[in-house]
PDB file of N, CA and C in Angstrom:
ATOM      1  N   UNK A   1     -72.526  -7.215 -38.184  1.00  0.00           N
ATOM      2  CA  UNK A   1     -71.838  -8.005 -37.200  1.00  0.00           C
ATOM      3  C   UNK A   1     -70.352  -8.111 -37.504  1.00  0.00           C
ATOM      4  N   UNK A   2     -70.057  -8.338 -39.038  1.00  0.00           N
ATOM      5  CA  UNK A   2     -68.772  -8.642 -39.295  1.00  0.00           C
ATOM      6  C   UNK A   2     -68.058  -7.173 -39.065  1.00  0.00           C
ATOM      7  N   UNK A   3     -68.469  -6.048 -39.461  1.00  0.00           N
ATOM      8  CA  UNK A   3     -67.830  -4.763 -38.613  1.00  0.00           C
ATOM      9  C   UNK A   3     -67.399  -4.257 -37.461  1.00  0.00           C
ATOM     10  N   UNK A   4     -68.691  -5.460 -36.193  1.00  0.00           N
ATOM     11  CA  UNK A   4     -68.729  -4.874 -35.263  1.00  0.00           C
ATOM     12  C   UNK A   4     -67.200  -5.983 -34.441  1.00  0.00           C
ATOM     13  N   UNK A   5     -67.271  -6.804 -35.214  1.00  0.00           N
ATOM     14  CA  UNK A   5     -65.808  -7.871 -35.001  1.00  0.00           C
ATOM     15  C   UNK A   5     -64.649  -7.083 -35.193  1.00  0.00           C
ATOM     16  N   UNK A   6     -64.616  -6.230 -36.594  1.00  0.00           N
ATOM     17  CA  UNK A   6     -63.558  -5.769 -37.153  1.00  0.00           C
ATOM     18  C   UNK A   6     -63.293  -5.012 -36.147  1.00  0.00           C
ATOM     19  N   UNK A   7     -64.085  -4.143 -36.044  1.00  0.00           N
ATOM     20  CA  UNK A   7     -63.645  -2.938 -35.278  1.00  0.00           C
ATOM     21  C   UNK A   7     -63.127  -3.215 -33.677  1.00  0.00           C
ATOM     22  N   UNK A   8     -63.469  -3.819 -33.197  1.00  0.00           N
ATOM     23  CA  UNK A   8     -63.277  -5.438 -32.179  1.00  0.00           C
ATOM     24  C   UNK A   8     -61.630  -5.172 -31.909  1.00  0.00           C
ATOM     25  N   UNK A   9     -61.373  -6.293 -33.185  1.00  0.00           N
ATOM     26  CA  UNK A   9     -59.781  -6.046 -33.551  1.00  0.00           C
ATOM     27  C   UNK A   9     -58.766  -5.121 -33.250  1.00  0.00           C
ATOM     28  N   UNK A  10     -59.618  -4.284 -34.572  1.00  0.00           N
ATOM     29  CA  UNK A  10     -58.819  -3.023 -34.702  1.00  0.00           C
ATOM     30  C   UNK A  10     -58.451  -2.607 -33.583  1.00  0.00           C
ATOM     31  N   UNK A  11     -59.761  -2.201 -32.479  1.00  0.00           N
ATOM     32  CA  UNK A  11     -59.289  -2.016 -31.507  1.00  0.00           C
ATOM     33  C   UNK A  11     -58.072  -2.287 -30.210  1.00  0.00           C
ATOM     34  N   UNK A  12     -58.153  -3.958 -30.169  1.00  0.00           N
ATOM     35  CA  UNK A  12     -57.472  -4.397 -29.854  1.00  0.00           C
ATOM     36  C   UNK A  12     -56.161  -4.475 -30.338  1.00  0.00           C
ATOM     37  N   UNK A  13     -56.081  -4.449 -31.284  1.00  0.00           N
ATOM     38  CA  UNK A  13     -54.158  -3.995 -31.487  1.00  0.00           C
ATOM     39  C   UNK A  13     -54.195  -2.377 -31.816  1.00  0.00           C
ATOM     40  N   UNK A  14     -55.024  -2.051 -31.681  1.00  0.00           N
ATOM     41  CA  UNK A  14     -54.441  -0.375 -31.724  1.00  0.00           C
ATOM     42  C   UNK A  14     -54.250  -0.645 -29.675  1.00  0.00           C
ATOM     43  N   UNK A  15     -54.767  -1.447 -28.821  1.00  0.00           N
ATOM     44  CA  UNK A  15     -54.280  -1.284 -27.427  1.00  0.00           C
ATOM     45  C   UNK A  15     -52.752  -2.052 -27.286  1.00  0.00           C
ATOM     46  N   UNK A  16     -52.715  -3.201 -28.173  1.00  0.00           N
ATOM     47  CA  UNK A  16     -51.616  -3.960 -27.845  1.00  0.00           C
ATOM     48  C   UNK A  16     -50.661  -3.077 -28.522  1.00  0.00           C
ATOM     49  N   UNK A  17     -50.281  -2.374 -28.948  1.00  0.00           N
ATOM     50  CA  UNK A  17     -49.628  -1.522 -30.142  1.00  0.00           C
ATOM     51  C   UNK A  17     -48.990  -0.707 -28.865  1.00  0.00           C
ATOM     52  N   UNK A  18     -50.184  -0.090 -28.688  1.00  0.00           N
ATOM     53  CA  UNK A  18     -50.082   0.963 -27.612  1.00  0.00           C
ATOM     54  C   UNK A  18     -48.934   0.192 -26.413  1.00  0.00           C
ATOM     55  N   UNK A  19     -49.402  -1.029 -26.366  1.00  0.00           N
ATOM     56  CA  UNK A  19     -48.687  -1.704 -24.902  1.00  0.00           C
ATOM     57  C   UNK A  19     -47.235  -1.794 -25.144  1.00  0.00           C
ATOM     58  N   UNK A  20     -46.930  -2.508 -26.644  1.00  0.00           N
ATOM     59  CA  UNK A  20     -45.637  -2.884 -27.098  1.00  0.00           C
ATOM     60  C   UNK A  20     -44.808  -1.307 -26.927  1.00  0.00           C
ATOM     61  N   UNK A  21     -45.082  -0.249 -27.539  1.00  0.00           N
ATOM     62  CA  UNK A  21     -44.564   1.031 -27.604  1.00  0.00           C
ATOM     63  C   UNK A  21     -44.408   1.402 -26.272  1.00  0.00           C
ATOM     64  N   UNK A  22     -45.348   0.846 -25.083  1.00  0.00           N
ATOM     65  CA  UNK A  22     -44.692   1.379 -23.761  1.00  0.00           C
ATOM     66  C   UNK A  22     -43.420   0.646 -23.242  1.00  0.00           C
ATOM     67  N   UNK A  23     -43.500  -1.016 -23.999  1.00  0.00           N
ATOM     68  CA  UNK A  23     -42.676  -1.924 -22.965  1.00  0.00           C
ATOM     69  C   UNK A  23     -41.567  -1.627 -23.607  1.00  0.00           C
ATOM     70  N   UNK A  24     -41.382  -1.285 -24.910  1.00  0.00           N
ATOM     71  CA  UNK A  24     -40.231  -0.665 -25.614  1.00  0.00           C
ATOM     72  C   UNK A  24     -39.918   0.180 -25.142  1.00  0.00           C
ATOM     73  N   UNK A  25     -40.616   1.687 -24.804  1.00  0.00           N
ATOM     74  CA  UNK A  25     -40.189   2.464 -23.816  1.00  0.00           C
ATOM     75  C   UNK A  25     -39.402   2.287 -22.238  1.00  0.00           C
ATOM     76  N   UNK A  26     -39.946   1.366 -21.724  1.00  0.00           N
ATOM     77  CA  UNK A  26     -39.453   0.997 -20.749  1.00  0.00           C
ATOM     78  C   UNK A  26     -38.449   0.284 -20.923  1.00  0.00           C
ATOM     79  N   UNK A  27     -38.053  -0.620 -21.663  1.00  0.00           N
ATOM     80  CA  UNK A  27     -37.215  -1.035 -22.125  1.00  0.00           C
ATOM     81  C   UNK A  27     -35.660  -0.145 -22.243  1.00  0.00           C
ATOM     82  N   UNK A  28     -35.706   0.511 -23.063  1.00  0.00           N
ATOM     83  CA  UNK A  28     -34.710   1.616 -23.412  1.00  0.00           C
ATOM     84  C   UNK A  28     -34.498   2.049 -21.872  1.00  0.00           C
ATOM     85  N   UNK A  29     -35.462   2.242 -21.158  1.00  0.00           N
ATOM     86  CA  UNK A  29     -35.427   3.191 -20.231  1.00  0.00           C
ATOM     87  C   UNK A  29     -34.273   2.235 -19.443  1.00  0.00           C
ATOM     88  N   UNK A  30     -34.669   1.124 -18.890  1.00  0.00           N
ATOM     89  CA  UNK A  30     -33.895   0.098 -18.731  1.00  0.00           C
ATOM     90  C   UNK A  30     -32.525  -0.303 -18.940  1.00  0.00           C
ATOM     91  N   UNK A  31     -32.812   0.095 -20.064  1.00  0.00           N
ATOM     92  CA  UNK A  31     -30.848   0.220 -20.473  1.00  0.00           C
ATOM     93  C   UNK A  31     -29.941   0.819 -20.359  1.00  0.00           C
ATOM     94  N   UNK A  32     -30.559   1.752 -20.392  1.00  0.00           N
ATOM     95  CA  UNK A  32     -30.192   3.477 -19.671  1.00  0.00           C
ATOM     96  C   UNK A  32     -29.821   3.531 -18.378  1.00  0.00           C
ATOM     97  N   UNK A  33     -30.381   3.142 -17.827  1.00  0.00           N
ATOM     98  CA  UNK A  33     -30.877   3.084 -16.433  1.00  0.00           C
ATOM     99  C   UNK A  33     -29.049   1.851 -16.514  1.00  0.00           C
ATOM    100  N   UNK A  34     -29.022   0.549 -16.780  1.00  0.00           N
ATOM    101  CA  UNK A  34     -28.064  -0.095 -16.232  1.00  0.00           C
ATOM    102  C   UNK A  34     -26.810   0.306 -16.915  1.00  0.00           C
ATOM    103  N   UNK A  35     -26.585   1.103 -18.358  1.00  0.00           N
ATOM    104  CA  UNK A  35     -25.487   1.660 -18.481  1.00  0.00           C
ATOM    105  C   UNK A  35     -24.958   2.373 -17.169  1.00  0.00           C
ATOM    106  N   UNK A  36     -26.236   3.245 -16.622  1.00  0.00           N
ATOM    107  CA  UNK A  36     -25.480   4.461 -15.776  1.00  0.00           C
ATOM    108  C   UNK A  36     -24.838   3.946 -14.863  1.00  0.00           C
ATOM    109  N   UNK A  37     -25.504   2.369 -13.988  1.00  0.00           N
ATOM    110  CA  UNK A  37     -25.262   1.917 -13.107  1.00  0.00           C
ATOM    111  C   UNK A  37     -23.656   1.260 -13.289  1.00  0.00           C
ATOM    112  N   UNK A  38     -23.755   0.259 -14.160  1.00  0.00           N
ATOM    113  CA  UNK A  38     -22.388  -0.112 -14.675  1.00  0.00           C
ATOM    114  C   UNK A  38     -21.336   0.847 -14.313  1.00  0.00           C
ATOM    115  N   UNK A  39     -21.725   1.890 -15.109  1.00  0.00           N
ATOM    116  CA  UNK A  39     -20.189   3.307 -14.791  1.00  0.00           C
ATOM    117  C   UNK A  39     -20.409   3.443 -13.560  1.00  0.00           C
ATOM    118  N   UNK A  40     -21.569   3.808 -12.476  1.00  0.00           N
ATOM    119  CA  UNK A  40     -20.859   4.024 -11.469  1.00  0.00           C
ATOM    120  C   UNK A  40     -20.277   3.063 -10.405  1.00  0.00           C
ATOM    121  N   UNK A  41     -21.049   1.606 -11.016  1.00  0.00           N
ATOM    122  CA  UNK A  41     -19.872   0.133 -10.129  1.00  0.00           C
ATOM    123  C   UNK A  41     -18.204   0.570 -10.461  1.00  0.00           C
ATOM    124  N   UNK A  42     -18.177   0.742 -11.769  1.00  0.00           N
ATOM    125  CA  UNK A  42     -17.007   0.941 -12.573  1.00  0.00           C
ATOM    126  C   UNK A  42     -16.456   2.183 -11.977  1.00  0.00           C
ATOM    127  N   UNK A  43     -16.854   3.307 -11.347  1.00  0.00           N
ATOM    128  CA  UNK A  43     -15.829   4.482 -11.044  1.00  0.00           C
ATOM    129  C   UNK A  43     -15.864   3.748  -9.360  1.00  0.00           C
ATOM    130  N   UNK A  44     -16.889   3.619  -8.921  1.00  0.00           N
ATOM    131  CA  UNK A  44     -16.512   2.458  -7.503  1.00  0.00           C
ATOM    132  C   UNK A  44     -15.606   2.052  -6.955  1.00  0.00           C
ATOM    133  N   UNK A  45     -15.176   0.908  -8.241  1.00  0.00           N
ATOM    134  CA  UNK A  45     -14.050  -0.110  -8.064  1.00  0.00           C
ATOM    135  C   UNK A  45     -12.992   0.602  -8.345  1.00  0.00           C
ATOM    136  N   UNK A  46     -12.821   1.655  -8.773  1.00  0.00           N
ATOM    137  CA  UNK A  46     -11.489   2.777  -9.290  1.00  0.00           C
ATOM    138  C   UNK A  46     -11.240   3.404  -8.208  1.00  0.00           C
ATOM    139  N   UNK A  47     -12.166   4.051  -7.587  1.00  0.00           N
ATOM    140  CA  UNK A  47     -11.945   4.089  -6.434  1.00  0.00           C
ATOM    141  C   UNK A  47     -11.261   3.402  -5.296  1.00  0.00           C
ATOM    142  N   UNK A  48     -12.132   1.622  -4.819  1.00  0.00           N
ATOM    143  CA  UNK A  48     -11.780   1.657  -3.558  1.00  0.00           C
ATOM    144  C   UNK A  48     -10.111   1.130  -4.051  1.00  0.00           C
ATOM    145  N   UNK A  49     -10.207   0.918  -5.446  1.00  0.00           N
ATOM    146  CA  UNK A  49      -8.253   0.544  -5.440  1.00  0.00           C
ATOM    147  C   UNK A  49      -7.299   1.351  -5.452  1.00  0.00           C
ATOM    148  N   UNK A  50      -7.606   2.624  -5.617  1.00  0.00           N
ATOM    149  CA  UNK A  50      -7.098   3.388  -5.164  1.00  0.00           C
ATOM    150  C   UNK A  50      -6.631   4.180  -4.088  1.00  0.00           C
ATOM    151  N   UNK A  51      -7.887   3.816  -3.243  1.00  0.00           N
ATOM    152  CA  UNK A  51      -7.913   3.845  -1.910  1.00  0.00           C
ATOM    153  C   UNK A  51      -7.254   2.687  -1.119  1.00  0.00           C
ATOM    154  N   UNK A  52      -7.198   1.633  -1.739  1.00  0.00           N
ATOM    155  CA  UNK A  52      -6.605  -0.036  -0.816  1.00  0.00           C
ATOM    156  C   UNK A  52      -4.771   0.766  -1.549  1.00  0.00           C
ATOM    157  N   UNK A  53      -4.842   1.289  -2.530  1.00  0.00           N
ATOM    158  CA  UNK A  53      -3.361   1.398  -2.678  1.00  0.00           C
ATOM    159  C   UNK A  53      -2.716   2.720  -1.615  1.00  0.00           C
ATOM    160  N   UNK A  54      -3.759   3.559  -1.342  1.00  0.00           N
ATOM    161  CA  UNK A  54      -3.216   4.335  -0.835  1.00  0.00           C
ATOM    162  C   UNK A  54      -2.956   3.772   0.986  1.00  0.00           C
ATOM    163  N   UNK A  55      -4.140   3.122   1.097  1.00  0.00           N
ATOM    164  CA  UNK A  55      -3.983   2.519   2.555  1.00  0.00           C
ATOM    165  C   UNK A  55      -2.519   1.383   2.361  1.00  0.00           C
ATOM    166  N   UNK A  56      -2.365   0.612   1.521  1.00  0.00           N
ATOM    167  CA  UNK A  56      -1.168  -0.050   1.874  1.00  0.00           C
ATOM    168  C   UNK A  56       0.350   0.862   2.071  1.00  0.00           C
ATOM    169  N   UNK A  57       0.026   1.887   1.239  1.00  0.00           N
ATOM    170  CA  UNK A  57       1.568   2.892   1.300  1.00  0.00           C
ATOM    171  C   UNK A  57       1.746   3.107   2.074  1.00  0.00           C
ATOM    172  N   UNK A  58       0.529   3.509   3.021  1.00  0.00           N
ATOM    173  CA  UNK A  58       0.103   4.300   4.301  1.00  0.00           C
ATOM    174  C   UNK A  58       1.373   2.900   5.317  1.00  0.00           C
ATOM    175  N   UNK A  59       0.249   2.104   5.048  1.00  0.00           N
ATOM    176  CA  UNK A  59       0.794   1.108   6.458  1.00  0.00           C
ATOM    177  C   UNK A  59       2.163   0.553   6.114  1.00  0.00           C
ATOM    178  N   UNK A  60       2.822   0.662   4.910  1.00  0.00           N
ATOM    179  CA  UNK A  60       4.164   0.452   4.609  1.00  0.00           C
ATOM    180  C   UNK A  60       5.050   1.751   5.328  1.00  0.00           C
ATOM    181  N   UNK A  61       4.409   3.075   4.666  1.00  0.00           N
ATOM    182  CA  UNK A  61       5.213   4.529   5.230  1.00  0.00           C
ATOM    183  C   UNK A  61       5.021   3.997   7.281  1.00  0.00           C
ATOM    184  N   UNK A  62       4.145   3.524   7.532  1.00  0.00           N
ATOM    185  CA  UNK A  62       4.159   3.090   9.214  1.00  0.00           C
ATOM    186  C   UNK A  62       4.848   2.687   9.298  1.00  0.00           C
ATOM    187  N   UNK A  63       4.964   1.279   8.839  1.00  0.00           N
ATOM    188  CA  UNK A  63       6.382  -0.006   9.290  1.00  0.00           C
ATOM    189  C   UNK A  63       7.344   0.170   9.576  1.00  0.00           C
ATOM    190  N   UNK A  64       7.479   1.073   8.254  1.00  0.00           N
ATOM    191  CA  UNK A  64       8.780   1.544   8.197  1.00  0.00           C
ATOM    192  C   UNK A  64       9.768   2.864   9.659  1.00  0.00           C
ATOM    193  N   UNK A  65       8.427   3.962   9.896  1.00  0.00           N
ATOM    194  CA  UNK A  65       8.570   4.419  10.594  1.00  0.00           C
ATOM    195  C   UNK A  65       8.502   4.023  12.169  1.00  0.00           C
ATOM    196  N   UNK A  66       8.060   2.521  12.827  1.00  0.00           N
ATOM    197  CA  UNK A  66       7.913   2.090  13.533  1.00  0.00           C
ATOM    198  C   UNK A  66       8.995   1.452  13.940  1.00  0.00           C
ATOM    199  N   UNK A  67       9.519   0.891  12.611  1.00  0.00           N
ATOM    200  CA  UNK A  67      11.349  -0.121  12.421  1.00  0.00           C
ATOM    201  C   UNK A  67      12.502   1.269  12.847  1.00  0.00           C
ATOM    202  N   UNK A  68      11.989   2.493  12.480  1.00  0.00           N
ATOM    203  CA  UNK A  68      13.192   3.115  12.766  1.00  0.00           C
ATOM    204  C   UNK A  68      13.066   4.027  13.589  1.00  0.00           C
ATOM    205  N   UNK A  69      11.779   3.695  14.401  1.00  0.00           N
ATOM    206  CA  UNK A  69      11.365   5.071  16.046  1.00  0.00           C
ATOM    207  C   UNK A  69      11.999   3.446  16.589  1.00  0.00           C
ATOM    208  N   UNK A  70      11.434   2.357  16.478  1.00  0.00           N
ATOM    209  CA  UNK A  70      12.354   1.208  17.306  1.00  0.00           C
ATOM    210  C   UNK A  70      13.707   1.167  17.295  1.00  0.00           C
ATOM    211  N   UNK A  71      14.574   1.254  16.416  1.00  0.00           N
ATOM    212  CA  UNK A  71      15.561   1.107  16.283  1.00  0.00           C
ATOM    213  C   UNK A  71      16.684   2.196  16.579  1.00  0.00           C
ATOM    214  N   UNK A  72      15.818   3.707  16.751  1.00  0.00           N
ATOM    215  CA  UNK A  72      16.329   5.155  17.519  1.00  0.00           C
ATOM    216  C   UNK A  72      16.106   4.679  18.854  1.00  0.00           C
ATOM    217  N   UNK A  73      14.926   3.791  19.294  1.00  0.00           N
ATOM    218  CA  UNK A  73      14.867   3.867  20.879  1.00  0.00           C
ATOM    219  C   UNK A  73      16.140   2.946  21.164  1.00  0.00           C
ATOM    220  N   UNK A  74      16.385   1.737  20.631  1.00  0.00           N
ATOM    221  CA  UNK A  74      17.355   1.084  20.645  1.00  0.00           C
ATOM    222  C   UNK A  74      18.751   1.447  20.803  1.00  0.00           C
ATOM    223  N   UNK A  75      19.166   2.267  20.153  1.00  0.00           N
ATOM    224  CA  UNK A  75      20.221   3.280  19.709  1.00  0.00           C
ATOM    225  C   UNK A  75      20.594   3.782  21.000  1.00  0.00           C
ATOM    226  N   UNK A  76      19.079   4.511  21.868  1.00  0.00           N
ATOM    227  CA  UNK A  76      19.050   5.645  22.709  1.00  0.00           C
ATOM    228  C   UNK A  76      19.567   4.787  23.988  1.00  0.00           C
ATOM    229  N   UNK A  77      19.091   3.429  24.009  1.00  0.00           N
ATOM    230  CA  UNK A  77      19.691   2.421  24.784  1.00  0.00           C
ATOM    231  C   UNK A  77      20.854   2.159  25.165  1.00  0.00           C
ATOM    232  N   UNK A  78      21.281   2.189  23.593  1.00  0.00           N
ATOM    233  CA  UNK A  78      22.724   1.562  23.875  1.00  0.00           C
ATOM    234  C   UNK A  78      23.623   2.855  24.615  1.00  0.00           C
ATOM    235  N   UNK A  79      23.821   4.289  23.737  1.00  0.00           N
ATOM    236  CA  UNK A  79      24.223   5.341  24.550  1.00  0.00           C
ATOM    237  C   UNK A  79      23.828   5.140  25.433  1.00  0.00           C
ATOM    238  N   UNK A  80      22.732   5.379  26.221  1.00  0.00           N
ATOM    239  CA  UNK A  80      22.769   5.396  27.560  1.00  0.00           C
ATOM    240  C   UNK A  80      23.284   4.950  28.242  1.00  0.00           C
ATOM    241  N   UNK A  81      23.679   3.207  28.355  1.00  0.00           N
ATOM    242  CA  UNK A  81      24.109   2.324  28.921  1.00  0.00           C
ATOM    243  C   UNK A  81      25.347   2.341  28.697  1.00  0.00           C
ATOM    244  N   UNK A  82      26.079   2.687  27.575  1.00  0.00           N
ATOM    245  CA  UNK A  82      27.248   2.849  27.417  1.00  0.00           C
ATOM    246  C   UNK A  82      28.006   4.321  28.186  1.00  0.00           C
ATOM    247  N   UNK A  83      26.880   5.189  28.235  1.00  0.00           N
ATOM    248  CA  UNK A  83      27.237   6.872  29.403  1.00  0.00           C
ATOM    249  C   UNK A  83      27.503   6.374  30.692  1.00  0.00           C
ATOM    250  N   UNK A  84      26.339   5.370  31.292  1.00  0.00           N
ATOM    251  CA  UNK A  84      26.454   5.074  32.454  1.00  0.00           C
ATOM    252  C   UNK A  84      27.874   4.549  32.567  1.00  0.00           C
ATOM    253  N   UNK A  85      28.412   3.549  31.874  1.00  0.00           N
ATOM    254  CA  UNK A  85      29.341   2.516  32.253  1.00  0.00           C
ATOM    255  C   UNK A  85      30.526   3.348  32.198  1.00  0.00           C
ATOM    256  N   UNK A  86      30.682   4.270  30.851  1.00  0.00           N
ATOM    257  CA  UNK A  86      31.926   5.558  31.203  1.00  0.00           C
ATOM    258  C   UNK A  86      31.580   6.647  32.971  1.00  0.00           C
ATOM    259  N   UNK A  87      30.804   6.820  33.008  1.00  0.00           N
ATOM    260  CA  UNK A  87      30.676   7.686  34.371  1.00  0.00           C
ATOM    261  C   UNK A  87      30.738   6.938  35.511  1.00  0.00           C
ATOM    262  N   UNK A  88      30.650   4.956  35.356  1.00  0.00           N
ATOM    263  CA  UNK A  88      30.820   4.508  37.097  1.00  0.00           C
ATOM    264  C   UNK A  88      32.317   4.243  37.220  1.00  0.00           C
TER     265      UNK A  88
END
């Protein structure tokens, strides 16, 4: 009887053994798994700021070109109005 206990045991942590070595496995796997993720949040965020920097240049290089297609139409104004007033 006292063998058939032992062996009982034995058994039973040769399964829990078995279990710990998987959750350890999984484990690692796990870590692995959120390193990779980390780097790619991390090349992500490198990204979209690079991208928000390139969009602000963008809409600055606009402004700018908007201040001075306005300020040519303006220009084109004043000649004009100033052609007319020499030709009446």
């Amino acid at each position: 009887m006292e063998e058939s206990i032992d062996s009982k045991v034995k058994a039973k942590c040769s399964d829990l053994e078995i279990k710990v070595t998987k959750l350890e496995s999984d484990l690692d796997h796990a870590h692995e798994t959120e390193v990779k993720m980390r780097s790619l949040v991390n090349q992500s965020r490198t990204q979209v700021n690079k991208l928000t920097t390139e969009l602000e240049i963008s809409q600055e290089e606009l402004k700018k070109r908007e201040h001075v297609s306005g300020g040519c139409f303006v220009c084109v104004l004043i000649i004009w109005f100033y052609l007319l007033k020499i030709n009446i």
